[in-house]
N, C-alpha and C. Protein backbone atom coordinates (compact mmCIF):
# COMPACT_ATOMS: atom_id res chain seq x y z
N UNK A 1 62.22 -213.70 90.10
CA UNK A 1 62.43 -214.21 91.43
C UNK A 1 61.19 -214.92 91.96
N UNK A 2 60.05 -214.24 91.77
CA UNK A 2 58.67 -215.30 92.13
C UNK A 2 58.57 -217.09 91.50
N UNK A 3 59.32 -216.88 90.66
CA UNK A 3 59.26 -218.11 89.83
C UNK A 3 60.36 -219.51 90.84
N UNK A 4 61.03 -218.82 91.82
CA UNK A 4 61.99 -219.76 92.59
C UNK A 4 61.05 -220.20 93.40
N UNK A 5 60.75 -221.75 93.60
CA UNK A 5 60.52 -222.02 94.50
C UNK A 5 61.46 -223.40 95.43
N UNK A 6 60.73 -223.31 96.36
CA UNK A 6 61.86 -224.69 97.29
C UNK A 6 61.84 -225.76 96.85
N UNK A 7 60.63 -226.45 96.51
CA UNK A 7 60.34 -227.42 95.34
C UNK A 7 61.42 -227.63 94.47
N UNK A 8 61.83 -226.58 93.50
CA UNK A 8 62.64 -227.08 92.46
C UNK A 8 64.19 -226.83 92.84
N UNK A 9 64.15 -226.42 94.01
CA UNK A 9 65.73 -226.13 94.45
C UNK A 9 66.09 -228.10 95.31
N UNK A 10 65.40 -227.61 96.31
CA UNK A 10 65.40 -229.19 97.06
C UNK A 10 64.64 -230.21 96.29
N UNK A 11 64.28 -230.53 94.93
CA UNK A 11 63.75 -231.58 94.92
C UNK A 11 64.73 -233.03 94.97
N UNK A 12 63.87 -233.97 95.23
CA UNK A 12 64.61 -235.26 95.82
C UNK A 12 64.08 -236.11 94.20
N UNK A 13 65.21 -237.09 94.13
CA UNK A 13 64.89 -237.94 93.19
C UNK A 13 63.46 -238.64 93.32
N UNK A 14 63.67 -239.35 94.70
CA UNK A 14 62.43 -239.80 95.14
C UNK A 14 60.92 -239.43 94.79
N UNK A 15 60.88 -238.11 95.16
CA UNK A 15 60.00 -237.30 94.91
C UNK A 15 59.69 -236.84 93.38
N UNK A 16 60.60 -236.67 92.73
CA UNK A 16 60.43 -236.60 91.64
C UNK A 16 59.99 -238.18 90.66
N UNK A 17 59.97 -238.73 90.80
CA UNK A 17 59.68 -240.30 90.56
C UNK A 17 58.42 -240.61 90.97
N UNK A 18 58.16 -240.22 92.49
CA UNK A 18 56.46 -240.49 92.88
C UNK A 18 56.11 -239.46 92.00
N UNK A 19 56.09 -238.21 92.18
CA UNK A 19 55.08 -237.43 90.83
C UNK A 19 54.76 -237.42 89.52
N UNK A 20 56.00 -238.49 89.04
CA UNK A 20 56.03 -238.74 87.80
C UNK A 20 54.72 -239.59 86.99
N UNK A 21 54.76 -240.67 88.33
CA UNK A 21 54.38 -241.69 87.57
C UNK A 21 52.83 -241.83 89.26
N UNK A 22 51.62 -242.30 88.90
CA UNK A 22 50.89 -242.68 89.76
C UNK A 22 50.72 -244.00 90.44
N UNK A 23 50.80 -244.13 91.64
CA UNK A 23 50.58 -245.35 92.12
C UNK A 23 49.77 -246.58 92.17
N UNK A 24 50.00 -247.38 91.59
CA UNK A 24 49.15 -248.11 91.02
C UNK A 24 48.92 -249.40 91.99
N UNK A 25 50.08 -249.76 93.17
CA UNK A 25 49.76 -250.68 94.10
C UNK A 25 51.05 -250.28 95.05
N UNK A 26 50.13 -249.21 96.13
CA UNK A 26 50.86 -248.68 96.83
C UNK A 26 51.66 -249.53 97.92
N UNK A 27 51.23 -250.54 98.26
CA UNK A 27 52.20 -251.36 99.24
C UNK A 27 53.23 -251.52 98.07
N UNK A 28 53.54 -252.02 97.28
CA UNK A 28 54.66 -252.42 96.50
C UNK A 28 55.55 -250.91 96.05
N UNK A 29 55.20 -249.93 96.23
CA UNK A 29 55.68 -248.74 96.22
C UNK A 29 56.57 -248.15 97.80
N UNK A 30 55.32 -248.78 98.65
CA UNK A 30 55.90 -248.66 99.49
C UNK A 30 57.04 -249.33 100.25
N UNK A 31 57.28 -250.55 99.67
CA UNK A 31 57.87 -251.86 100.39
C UNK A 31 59.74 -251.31 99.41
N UNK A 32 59.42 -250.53 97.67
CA UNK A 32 60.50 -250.57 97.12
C UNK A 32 60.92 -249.20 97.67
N UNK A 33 60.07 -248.17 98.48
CA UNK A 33 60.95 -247.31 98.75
C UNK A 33 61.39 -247.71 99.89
N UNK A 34 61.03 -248.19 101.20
CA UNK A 34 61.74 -249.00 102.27
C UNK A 34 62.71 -249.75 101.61
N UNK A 35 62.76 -250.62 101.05
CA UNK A 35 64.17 -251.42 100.56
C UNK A 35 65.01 -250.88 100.24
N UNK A 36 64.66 -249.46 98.70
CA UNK A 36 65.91 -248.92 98.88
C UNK A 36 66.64 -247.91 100.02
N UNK A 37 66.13 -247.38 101.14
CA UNK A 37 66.30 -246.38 101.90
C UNK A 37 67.10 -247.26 102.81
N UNK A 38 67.05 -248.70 103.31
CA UNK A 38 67.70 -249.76 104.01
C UNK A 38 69.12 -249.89 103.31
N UNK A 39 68.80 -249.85 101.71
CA UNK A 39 70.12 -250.41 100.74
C UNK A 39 70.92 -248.66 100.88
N UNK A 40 70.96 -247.74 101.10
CA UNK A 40 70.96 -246.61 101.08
C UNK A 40 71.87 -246.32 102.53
N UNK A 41 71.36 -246.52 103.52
CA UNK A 41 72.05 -246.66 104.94
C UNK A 41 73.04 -248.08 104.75
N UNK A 42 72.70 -248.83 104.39
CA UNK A 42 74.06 -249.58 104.29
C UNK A 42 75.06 -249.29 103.25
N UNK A 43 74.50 -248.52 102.78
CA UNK A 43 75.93 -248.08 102.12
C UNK A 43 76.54 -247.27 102.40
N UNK A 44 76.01 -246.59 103.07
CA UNK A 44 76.90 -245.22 103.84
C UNK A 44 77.36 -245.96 105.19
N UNK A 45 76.95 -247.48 106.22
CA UNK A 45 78.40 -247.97 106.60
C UNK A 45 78.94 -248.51 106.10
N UNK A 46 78.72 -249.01 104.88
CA UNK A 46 80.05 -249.51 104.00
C UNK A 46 80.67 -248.59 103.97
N UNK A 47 80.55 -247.74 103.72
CA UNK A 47 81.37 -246.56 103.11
C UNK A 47 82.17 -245.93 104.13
N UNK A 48 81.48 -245.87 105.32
CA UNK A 48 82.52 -245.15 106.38
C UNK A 48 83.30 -246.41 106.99
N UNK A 49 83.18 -247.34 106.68
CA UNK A 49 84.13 -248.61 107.49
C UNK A 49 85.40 -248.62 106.30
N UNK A 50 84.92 -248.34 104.83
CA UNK A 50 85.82 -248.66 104.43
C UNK A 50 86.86 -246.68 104.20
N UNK A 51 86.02 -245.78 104.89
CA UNK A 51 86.97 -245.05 105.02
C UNK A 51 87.57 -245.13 106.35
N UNK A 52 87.42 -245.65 107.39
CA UNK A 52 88.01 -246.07 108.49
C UNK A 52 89.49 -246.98 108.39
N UNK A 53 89.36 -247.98 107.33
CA UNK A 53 90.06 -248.51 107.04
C UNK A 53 91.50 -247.72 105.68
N UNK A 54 90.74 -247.12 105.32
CA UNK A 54 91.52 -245.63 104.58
C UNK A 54 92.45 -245.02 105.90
N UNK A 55 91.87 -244.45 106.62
CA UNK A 55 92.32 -243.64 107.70
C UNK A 55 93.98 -244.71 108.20
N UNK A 56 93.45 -245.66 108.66
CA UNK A 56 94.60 -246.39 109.50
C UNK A 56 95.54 -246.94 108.80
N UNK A 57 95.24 -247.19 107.45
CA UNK A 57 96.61 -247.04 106.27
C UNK A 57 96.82 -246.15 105.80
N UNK A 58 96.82 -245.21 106.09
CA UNK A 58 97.41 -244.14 105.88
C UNK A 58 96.75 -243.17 104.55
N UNK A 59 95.62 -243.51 104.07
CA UNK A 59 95.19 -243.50 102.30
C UNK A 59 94.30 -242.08 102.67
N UNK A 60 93.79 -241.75 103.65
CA UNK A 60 92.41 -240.71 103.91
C UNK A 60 92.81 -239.97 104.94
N UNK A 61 92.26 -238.70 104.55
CA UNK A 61 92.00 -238.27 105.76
C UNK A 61 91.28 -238.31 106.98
N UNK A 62 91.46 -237.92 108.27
CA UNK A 62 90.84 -237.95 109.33
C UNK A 62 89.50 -237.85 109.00
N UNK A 63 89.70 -236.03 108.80
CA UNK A 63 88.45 -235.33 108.72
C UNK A 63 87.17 -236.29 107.78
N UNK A 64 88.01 -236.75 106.48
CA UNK A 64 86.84 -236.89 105.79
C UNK A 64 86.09 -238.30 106.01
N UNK A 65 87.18 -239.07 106.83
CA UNK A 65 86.89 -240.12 107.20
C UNK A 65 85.10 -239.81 108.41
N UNK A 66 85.73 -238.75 109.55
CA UNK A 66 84.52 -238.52 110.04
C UNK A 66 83.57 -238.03 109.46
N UNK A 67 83.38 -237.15 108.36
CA UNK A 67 82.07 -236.69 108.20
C UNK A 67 81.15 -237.94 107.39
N UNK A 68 82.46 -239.15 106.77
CA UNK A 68 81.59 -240.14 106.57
C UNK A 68 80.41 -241.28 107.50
N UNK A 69 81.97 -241.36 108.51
CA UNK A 69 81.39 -242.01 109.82
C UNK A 69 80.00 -241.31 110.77
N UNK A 70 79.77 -240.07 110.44
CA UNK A 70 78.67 -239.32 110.86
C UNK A 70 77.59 -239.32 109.87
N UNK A 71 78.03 -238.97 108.83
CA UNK A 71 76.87 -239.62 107.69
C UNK A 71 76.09 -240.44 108.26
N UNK A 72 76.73 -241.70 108.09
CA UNK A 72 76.19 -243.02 108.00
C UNK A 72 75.52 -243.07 109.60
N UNK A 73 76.09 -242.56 110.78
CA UNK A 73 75.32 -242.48 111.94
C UNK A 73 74.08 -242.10 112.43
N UNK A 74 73.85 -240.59 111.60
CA UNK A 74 72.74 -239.71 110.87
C UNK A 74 71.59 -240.43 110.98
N UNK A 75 72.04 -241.15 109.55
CA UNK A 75 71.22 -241.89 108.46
C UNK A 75 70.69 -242.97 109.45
N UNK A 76 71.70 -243.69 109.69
CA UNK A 76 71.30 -245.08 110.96
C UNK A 76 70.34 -244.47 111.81
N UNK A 77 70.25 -243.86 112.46
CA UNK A 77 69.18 -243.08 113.33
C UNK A 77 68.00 -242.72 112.98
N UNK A 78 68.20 -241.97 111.83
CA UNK A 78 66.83 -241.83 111.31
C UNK A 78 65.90 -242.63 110.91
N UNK A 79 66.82 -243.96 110.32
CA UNK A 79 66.12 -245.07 110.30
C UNK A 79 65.29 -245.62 111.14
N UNK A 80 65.93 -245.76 112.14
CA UNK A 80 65.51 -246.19 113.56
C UNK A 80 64.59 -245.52 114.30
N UNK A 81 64.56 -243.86 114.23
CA UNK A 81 63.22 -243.49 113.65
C UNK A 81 62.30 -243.61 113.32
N UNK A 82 62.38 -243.63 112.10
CA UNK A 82 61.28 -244.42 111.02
C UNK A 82 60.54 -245.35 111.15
N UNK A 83 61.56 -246.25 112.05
CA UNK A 83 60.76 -248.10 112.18
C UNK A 83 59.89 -247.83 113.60
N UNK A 84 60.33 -246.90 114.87
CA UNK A 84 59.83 -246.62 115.57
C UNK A 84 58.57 -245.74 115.46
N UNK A 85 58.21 -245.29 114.24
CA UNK A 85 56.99 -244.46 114.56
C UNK A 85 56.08 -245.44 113.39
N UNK A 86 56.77 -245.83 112.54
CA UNK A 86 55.58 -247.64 111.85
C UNK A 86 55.37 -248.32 112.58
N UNK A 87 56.34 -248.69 113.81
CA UNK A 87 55.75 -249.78 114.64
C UNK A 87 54.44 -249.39 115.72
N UNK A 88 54.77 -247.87 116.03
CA UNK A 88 53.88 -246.92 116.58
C UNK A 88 52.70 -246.74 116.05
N UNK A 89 52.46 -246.65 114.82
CA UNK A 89 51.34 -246.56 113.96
C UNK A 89 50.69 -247.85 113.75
N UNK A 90 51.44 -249.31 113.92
CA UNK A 90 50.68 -250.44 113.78
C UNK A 90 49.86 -250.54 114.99
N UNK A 91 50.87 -250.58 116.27
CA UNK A 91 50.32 -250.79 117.24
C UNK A 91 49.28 -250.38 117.45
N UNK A 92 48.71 -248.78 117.38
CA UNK A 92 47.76 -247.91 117.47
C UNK A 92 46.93 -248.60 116.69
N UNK A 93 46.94 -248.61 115.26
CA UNK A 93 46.06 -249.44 114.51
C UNK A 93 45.11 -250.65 115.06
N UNK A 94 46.04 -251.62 115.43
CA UNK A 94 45.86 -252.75 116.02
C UNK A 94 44.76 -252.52 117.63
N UNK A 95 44.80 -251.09 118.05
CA UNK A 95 44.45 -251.21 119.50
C UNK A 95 42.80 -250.41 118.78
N UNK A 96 42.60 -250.15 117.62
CA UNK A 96 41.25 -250.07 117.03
C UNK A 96 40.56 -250.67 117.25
N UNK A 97 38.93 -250.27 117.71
CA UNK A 97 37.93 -251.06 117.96
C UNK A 97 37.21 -250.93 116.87
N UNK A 98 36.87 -252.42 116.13
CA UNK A 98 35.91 -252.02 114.95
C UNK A 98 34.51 -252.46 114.97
């Protein structure tokens, strides 16, 4: 039982990929994990529009239709998040006296 840790229960692909390999030109690391995390939220509203569109022909269920449509809402948010505390961190940057 000492041998469980949270690490190997929750690990994320992501994460497992940065530890793999070392960063060798971290803006470009950083720019491909932003791109995919953007490609990532749009696919989860693709995905709930096109279970929306499931729903009203009759093909899906309600339910699962919403937990998609909440997914993707989630996700949208957090994003928005995200860009709000980089833009927060530039600004600050920027208000540096050097």
């Amino acid at each position: 039982m000492a041998d469980l840790t949270i690490d190997k229960v929750f690990s994320s692909p992501l994460e497992k990929e940065i530890r793999e390999k070392q960063p060798s030109k971290p803006l470009e690391d950083f720019r491909k994990i932003l791109g995919q995390s953007i490609q990532d939220v749009n696919g989860l509203l693709q995905q709930a529009d096109e279970d929306t569109r499931d729903v009203i022909l009759g093909k899906k269920d309600v339910h699962q239709a919403m937990i998609s449509i909440e997914r993707a809402h989630l996700s949208l948010r957090l994003m928005i998040q995200v860009r709000n505390k980089v833009i927060s961190a530039y600004e600050e940057i920027m208000r540096m006296q050097i």
